[in-house]
C-alpha atoms as a PDB file:
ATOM      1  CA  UNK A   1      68.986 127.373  46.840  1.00  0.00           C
ATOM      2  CA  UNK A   2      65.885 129.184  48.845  1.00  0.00           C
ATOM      3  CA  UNK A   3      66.904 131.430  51.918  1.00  0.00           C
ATOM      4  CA  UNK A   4      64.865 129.120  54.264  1.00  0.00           C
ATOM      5  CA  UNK A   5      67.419 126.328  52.924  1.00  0.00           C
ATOM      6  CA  UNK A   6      70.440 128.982  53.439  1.00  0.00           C
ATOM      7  CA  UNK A   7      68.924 130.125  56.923  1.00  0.00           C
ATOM      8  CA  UNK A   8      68.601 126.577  58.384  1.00  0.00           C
ATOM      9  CA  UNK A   9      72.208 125.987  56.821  1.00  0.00           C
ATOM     10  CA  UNK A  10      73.474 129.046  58.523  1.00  0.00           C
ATOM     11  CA  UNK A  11      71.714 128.075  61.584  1.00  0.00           C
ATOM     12  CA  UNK A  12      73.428 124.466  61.687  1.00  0.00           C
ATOM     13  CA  UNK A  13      76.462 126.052  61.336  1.00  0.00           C
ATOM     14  CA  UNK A  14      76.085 128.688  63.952  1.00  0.00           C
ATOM     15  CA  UNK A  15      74.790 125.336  66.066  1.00  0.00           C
ATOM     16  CA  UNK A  16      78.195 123.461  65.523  1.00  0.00           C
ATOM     17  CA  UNK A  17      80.192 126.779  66.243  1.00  0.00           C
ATOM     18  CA  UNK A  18      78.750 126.942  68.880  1.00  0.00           C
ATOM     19  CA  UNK A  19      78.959 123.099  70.083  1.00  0.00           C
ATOM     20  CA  UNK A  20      82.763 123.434  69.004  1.00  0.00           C
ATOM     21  CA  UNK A  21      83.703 126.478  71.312  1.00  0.00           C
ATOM     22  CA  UNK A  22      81.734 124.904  74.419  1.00  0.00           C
ATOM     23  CA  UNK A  23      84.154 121.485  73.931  1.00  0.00           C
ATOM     24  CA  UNK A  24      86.910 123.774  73.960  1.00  0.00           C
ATOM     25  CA  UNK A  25      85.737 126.086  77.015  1.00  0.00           C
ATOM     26  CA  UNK A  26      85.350 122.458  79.016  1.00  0.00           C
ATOM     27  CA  UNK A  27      88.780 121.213  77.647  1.00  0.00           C
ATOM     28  CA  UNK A  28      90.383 124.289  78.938  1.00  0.00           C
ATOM     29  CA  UNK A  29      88.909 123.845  82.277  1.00  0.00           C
ATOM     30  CA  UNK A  30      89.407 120.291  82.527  1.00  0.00           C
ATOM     31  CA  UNK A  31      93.058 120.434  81.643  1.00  0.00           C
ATOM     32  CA  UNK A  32      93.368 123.412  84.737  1.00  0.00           C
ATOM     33  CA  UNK A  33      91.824 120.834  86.951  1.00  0.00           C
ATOM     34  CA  UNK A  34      93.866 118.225  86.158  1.00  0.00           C
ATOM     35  CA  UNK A  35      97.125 120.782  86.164  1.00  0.00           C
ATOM     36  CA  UNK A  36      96.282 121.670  89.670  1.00  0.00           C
ATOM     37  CA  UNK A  37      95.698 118.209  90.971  1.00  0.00           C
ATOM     38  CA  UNK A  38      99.406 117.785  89.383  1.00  0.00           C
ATOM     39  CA  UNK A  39     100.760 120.321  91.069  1.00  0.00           C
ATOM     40  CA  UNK A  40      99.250 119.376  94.614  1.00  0.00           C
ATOM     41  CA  UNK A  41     100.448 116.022  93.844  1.00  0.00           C
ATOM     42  CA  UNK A  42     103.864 117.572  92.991  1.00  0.00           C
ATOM     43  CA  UNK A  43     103.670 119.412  96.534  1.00  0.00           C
ATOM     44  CA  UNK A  44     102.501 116.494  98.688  1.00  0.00           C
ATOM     45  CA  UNK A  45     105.312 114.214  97.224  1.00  0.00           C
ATOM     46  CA  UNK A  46     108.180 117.233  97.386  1.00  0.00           C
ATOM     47  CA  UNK A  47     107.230 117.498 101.456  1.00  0.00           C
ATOM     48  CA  UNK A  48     107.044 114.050 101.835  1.00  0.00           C
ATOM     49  CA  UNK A  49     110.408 113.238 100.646  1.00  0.00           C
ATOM     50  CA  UNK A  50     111.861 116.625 102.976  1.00  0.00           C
ATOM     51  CA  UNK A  51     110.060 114.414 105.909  1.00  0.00           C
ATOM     52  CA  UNK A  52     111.703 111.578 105.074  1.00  0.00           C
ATOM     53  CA  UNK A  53     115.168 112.259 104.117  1.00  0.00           C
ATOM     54  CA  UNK A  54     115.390 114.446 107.676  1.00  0.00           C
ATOM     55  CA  UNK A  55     114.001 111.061 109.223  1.00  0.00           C
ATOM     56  CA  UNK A  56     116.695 108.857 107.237  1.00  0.00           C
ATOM     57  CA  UNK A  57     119.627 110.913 108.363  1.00  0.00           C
ATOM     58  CA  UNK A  58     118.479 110.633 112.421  1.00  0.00           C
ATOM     59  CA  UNK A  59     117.395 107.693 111.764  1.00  0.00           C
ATOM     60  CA  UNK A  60     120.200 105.739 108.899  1.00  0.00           C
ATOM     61  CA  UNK A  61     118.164 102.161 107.024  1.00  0.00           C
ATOM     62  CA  UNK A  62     120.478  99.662 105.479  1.00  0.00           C
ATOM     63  CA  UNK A  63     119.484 100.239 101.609  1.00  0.00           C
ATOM     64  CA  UNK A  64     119.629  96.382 101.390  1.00  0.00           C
ATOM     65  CA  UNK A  65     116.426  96.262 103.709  1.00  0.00           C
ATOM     66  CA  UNK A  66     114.390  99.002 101.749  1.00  0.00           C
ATOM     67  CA  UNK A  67     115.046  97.156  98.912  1.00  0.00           C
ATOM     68  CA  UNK A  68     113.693  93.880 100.349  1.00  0.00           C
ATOM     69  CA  UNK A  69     110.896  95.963 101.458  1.00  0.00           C
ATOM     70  CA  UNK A  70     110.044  97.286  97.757  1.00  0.00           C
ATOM     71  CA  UNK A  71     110.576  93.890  96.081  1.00  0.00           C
ATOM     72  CA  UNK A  72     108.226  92.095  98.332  1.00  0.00           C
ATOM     73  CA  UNK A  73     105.912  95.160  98.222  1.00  0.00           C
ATOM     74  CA  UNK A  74     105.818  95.485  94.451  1.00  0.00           C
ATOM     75  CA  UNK A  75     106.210  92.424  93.393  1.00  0.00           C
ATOM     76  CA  UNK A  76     106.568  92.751  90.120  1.00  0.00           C
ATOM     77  CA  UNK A  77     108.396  90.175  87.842  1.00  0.00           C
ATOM     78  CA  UNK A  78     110.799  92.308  86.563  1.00  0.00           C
ATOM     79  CA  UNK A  79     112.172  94.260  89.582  1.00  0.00           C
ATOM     80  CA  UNK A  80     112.096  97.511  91.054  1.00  0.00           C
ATOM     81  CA  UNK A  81     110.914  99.787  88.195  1.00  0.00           C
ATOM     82  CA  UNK A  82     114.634 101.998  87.757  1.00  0.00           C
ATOM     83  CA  UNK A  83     112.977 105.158  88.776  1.00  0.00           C
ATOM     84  CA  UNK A  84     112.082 103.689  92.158  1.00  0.00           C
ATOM     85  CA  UNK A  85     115.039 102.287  92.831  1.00  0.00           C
ATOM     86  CA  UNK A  86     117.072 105.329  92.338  1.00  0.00           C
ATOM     87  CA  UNK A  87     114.197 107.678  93.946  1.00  0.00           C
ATOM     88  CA  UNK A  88     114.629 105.108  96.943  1.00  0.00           C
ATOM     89  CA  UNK A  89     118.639 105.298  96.854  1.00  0.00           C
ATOM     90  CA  UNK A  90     119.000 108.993  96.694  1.00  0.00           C
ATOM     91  CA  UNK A  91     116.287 109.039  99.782  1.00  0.00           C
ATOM     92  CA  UNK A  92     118.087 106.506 102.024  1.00  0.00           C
ATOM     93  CA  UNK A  93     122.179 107.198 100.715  1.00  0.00           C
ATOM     94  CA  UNK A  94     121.729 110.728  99.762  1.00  0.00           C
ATOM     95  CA  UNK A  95     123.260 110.170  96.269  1.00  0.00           C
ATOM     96  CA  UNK A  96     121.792 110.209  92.738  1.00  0.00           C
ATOM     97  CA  UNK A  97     122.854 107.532  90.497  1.00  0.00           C
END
């Protein structure tokens, strides 16, 4: 093999090194974005439940309402999805399943 062939080889090969560690720089960045936008989810749904189970304990709902509520919001053929449900029962009873 000539050294132009072995230099244009070694050149590629820089060029894909190089291609590889830029996908990886941008992976690493776009899985910190998406980690914070979890964790400000995480926050924002943590307060609002604080907000509401103070509300729910001036203010007592009948579970059987809420539940109405959710069927006729979510409408969805098979029910309220479990994790809801019991999200929505510890919120308005104050006790896990």
């Amino acid at each position: 093999m000539s050294e132009l062939m072995l230099n244009q080889i070694q050149h590629m090969l820089h060029n894909v090194n190089d291609a590889v560690q830029t996908m990886g720089d941008q992976s690493s960045h776009n899985l910190e974005v998406v980690m914070g936008a979890l964790d400000d989810i995480a926050a924002n749904v943590m307060a609002t439940q604080a907000v509401v189970a103070v509300l729910l304990k001036k203010f007592p709902l009948e579970m059987a309402e809420v539940e109405a509520w959710l069927k006729q919001d979510i409408q969805n053929p098979n029910g309220i999805p479990t994790t809801t449900l019991a999200v929505t029962r510890y919120l308005v009873t104050g006790q896990k399943d």
